[in-house]
Protein backbone atom coordinates (compact mmCIF):
# COMPACT_ATOMS: atom_id res chain seq x y z
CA UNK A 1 -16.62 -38.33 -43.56
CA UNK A 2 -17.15 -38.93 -39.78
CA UNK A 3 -19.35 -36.33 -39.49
CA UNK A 4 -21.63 -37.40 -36.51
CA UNK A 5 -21.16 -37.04 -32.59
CA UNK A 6 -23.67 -39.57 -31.16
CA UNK A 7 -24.89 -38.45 -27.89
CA UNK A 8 -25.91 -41.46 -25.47
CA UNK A 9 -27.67 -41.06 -22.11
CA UNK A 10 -27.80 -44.43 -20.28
CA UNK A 11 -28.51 -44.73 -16.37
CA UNK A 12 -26.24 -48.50 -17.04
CA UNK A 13 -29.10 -50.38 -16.15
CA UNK A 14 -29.95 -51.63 -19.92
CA UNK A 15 -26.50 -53.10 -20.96
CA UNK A 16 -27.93 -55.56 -23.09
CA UNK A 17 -30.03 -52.59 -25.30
CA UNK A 18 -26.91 -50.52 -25.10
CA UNK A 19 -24.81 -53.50 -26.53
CA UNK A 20 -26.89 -53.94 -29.14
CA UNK A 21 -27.54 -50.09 -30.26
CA UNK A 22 -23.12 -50.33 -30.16
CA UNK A 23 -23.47 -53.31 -32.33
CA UNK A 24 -25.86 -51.64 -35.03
CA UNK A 25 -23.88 -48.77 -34.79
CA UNK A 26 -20.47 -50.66 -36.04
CA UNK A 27 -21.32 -51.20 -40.02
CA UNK A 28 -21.86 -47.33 -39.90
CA UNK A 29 -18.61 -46.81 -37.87
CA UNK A 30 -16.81 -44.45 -40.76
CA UNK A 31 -19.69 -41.73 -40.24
CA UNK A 32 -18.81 -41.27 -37.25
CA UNK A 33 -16.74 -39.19 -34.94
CA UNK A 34 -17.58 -40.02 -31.84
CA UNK A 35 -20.07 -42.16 -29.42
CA UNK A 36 -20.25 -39.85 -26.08
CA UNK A 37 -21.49 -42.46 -23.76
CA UNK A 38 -22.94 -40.46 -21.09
CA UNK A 39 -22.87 -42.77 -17.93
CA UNK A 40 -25.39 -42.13 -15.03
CA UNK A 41 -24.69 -45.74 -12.70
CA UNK A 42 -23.76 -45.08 -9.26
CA UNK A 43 -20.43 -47.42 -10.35
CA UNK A 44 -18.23 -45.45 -12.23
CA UNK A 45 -16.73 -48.51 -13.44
CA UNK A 46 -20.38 -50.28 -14.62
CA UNK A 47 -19.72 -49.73 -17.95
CA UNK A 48 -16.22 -49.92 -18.52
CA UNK A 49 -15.94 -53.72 -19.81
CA UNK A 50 -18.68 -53.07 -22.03
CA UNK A 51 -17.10 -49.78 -23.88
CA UNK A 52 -14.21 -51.44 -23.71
CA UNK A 53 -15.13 -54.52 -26.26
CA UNK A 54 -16.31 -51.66 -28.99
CA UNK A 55 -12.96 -49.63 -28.52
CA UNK A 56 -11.26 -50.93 -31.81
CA UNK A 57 -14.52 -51.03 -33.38
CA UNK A 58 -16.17 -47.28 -32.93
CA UNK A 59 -14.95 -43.89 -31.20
CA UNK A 60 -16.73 -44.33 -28.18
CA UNK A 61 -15.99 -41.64 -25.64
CA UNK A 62 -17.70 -42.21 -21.95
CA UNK A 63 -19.01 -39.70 -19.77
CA UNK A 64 -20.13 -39.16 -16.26
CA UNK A 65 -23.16 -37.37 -15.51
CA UNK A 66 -25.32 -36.54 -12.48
CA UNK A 67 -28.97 -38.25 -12.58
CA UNK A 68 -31.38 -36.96 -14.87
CA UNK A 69 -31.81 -37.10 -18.68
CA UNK A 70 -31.12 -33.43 -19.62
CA UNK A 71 -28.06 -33.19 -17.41
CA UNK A 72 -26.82 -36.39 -19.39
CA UNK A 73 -27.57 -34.87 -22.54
CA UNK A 74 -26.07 -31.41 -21.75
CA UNK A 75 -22.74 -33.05 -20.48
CA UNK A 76 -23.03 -34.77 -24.02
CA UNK A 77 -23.31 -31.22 -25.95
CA UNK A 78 -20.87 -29.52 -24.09
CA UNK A 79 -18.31 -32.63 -25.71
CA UNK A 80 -19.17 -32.85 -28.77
CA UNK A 81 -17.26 -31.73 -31.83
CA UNK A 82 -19.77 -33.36 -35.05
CA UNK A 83 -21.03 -31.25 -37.36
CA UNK A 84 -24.41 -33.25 -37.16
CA UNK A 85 -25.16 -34.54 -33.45
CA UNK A 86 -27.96 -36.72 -32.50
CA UNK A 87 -29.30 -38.03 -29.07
CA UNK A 88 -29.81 -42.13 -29.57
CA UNK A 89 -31.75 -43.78 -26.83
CA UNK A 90 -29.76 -46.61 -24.81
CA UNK A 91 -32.69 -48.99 -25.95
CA UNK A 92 -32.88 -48.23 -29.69
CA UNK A 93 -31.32 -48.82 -33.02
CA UNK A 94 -29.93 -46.96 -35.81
CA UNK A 95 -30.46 -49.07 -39.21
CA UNK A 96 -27.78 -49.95 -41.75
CA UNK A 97 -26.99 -47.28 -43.76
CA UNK A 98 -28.99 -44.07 -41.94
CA UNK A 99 -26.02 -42.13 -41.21
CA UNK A 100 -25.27 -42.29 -44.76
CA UNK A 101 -28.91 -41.01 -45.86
CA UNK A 102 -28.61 -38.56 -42.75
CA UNK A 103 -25.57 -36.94 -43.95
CA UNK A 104 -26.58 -37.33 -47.83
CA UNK A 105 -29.58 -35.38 -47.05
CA UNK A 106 -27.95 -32.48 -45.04
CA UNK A 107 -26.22 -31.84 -48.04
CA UNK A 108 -29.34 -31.71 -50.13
CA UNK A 109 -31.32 -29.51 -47.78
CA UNK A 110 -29.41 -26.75 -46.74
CA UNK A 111 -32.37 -24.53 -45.87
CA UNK A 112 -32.68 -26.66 -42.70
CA UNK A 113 -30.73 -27.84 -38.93
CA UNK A 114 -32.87 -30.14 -37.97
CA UNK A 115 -34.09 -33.20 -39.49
CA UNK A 116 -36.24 -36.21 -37.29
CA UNK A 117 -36.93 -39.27 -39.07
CA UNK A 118 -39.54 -42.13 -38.42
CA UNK A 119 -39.53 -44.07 -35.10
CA UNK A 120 -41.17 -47.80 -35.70
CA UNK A 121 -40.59 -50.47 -32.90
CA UNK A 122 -39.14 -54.04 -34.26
CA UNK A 123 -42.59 -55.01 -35.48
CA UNK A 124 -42.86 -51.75 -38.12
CA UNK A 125 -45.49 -50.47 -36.04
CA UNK A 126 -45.13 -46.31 -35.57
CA UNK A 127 -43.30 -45.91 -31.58
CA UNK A 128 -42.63 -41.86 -31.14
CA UNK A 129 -43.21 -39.68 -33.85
CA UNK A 130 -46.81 -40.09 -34.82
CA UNK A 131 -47.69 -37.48 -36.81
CA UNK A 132 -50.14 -38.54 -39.54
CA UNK A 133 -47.99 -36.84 -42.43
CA UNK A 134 -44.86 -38.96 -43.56
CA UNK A 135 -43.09 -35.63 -44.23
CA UNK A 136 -43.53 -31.75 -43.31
CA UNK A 137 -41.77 -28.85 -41.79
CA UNK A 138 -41.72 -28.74 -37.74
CA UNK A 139 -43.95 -26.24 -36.35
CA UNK A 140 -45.22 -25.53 -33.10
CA UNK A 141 -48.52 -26.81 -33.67
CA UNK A 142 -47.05 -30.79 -34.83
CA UNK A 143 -43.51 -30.68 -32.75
CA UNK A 144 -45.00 -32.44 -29.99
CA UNK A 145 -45.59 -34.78 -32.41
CA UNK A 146 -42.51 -35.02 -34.49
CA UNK A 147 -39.46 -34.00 -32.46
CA UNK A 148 -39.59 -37.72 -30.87
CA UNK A 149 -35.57 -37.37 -29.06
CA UNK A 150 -33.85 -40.20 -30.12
CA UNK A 151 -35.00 -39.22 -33.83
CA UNK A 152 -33.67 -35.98 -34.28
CA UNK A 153 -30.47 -35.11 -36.19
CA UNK A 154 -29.05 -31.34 -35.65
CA UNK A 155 -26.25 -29.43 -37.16
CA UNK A 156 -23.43 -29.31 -34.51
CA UNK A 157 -23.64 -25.42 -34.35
CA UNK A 158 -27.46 -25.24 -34.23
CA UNK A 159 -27.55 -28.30 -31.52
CA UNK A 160 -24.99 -26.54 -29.04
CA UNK A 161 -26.75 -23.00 -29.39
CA UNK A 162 -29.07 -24.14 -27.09
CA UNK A 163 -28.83 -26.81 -23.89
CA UNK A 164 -31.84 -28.94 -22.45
CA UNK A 165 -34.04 -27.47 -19.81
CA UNK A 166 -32.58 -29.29 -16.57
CA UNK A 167 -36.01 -28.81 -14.87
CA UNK A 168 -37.52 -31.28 -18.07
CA UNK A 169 -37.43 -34.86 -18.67
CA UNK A 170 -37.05 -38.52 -16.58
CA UNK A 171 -35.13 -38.02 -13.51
CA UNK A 172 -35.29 -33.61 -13.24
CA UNK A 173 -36.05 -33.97 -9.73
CA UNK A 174 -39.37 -31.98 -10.86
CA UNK A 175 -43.06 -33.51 -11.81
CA UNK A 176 -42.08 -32.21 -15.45
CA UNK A 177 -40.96 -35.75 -16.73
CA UNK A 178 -41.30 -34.65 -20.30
CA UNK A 179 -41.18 -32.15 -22.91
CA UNK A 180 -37.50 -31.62 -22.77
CA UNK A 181 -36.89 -32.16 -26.11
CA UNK A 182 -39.96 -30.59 -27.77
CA UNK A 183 -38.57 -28.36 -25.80
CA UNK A 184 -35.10 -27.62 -26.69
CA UNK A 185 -36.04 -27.46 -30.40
CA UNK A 186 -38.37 -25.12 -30.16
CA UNK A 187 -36.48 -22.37 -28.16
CA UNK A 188 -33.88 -23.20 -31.31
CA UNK A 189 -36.22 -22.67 -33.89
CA UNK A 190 -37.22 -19.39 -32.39
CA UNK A 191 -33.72 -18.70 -33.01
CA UNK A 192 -33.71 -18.67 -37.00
CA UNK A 193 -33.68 -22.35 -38.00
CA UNK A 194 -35.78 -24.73 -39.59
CA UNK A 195 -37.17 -28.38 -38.91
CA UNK A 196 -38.13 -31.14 -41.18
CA UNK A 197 -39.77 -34.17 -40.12
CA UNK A 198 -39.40 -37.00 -42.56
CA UNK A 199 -40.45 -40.81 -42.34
CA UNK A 200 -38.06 -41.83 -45.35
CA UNK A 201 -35.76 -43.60 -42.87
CA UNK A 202 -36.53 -44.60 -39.65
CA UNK A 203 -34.88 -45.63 -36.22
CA UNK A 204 -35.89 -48.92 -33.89
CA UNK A 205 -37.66 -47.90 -30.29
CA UNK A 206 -39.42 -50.14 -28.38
CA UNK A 207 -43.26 -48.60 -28.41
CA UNK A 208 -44.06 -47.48 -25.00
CA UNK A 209 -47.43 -45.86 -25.16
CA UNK A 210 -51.01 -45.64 -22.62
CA UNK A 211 -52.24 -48.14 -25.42
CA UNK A 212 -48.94 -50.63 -25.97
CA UNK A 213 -48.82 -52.09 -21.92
CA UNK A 214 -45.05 -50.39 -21.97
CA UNK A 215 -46.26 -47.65 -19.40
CA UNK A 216 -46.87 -47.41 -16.04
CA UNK A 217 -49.48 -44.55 -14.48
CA UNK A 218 -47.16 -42.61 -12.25
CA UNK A 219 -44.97 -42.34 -15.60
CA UNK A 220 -48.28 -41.50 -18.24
CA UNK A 221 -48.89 -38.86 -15.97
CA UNK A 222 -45.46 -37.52 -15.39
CA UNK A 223 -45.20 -37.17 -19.41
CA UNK A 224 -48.19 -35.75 -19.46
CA UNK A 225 -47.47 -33.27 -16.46
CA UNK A 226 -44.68 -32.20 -18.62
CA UNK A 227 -46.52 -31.69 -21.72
CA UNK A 228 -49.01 -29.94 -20.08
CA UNK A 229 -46.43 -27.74 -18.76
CA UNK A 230 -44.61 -27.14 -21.82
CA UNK A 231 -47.54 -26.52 -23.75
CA UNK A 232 -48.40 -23.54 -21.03
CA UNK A 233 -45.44 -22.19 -21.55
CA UNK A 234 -45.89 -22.23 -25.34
CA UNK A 235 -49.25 -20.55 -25.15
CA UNK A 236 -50.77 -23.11 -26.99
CA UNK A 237 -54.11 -23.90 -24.98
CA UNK A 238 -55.70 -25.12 -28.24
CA UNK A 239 -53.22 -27.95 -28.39
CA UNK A 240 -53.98 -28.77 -25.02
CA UNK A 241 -57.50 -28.89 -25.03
CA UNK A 242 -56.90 -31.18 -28.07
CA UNK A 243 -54.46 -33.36 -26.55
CA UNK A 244 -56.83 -33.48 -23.34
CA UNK A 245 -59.64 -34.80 -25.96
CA UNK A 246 -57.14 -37.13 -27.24
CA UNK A 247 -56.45 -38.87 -24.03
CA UNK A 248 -60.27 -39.16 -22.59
CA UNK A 249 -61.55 -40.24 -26.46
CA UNK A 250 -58.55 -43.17 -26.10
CA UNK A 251 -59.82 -43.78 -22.46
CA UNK A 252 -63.46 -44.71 -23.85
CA UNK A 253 -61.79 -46.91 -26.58
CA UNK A 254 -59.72 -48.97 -24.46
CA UNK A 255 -62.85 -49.44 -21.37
CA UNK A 256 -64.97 -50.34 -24.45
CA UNK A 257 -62.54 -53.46 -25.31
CA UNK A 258 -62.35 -54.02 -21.86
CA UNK A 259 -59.14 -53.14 -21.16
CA UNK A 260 -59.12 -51.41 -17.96
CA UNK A 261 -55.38 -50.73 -17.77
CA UNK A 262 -54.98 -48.96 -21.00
CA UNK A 263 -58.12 -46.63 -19.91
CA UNK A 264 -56.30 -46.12 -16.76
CA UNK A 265 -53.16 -44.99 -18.48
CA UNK A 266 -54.91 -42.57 -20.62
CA UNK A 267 -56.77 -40.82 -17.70
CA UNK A 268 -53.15 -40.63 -15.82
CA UNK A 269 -52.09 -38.65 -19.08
CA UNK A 270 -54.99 -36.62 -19.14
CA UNK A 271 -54.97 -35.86 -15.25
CA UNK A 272 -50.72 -34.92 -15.70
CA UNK A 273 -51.67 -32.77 -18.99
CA UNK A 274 -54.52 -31.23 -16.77
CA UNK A 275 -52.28 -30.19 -13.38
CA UNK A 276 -49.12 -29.62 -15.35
CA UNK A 277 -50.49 -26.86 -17.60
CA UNK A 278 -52.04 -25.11 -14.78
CA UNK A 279 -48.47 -25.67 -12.59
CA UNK A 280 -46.37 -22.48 -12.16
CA UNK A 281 -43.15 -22.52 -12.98
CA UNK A 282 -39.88 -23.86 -11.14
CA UNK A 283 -36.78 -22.53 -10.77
CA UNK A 284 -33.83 -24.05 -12.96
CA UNK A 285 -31.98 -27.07 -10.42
């Protein structure tokens, strides 16, 4: 039964979130194989007290990686033996009984590898994944918004086929700080698989959007350097013009309630989707 290997990428600076995502992790404890904490703290010993009090509780494995979210993630893959293996965020939470429903509908849908629920924050409001239809295959024209990281389920073989772009994501070393999963599933689904996106279940993320005040604008317009980047490289310039619309018709909403910072946010996104889809290419770090 403990089919899943729970991939964790945590720069130890959240123990309290990490605690509890351990905690809500416990009652599902017989679904899993293995938590692959993937540590990131310049102590190599930060974490160790805190692993340590969920050792007779869950199969928590802990990993050292260098800085950056892919990196983390790939150090994760290259561990992990589950036949499904998902990427949980150090700040969210899985609900009682997903893993169950994961792995129940797996079995029911063999046609597909990839599966990404609902996000919602504590409140029930939508936090990643906000694409208007509650379920649908994953194509290239919604993945950007439905392959939300911390959401996504894969089967083991499908999920180590491919690694995540190094050059992607927070802390790459690159102005791409984004897109890395979007991404990663998309060079696998070019591959022969197929995605599902489907809000029956759901995890717990904290909403950090241009319009929730859980954003900064040096990071709106990193994510949106990397979108715009990723969304060059996908050819799909009618996305971005769309997305571009997006952020400026958000910008005129927030100004109009008078909410300056919010406006500002949205023009950061816009200006990082602008630059990073005209941006050429780096090499791999």
């Amino acid at each position: 039964m403990r089919e899943f290997s729970l991939i964790v990428s945590t720069l130890g600076e959240r123990d309290h979130d990490l605690r509890a995502l351990l905690l809500s992790l416990v009652s599902q404890a017989a679904y899993i194989r293995e938590v692959i904490v993937v540590d990131q703290h310049q102590d190599p010993e930060h974490l160790t007290a805190l692993l340590a009090d969920f050792q007779d509780r869950l199969p928590v494995r802990h990993a050292r990686s260098e800085r950056g979210l892919s990196r983390a993630r790939n150090v994760g893959l290259s561990l992990a033996s589950g036949s499904i293996i998902a990427f949980p965020d150090d700040d969210c939470l899985y609900p009682d009984g997903l893993l169950k429903w994961v792995e129940k509908w797996f079995e029911e849908n063999m046609k597909y590898d990839i599966l990404a629920v609902g996000s919602d924050d504590a409140s029930g409001a939508r936090s990643g994944n906000r694409w208007p239809q509650n379920a649908c295959d994953i194509q290239p024209i919604n993945a950007f918004r439905t392959t939300f990281s911390p959401s996504l389920f894969l089967r083991g073989a499908v999920a180590r086929s491919q690694q995540f772009d190094v050059r992607l994501g927070v802390g790459s070393g690159t102005r791409f700080g984004s897109g890395e999963e979007t991404d990663y599933v998309l060079r696998i689904m070019r591959l022969g698989p197929r995605g599902r996106f489907d809000r029956t279940r759901h995890i717990v993320h904290p909403r950090r959007d241009m319009l929730s005040g859980g954003s900064s604008a040096p990071r709106a317009e990193a994510y949106g350097f990397g979108m715009g980047h990723l969304l060059s490289l996908q050819s799909l310039r009618f996305l971005w013009v769309a997305f571009l619309a997006y952020d400026l018709i958000r910008a005129g909403f927030a100004l109009g309630r008078v909410w300056r910072n919010g406006s500002g946010l949205c023009i950061a996104h816009a200006k990082g989707l602008w630059h990073g889809y005209h941006a050429p290419d780096v090499p791999a770090i």
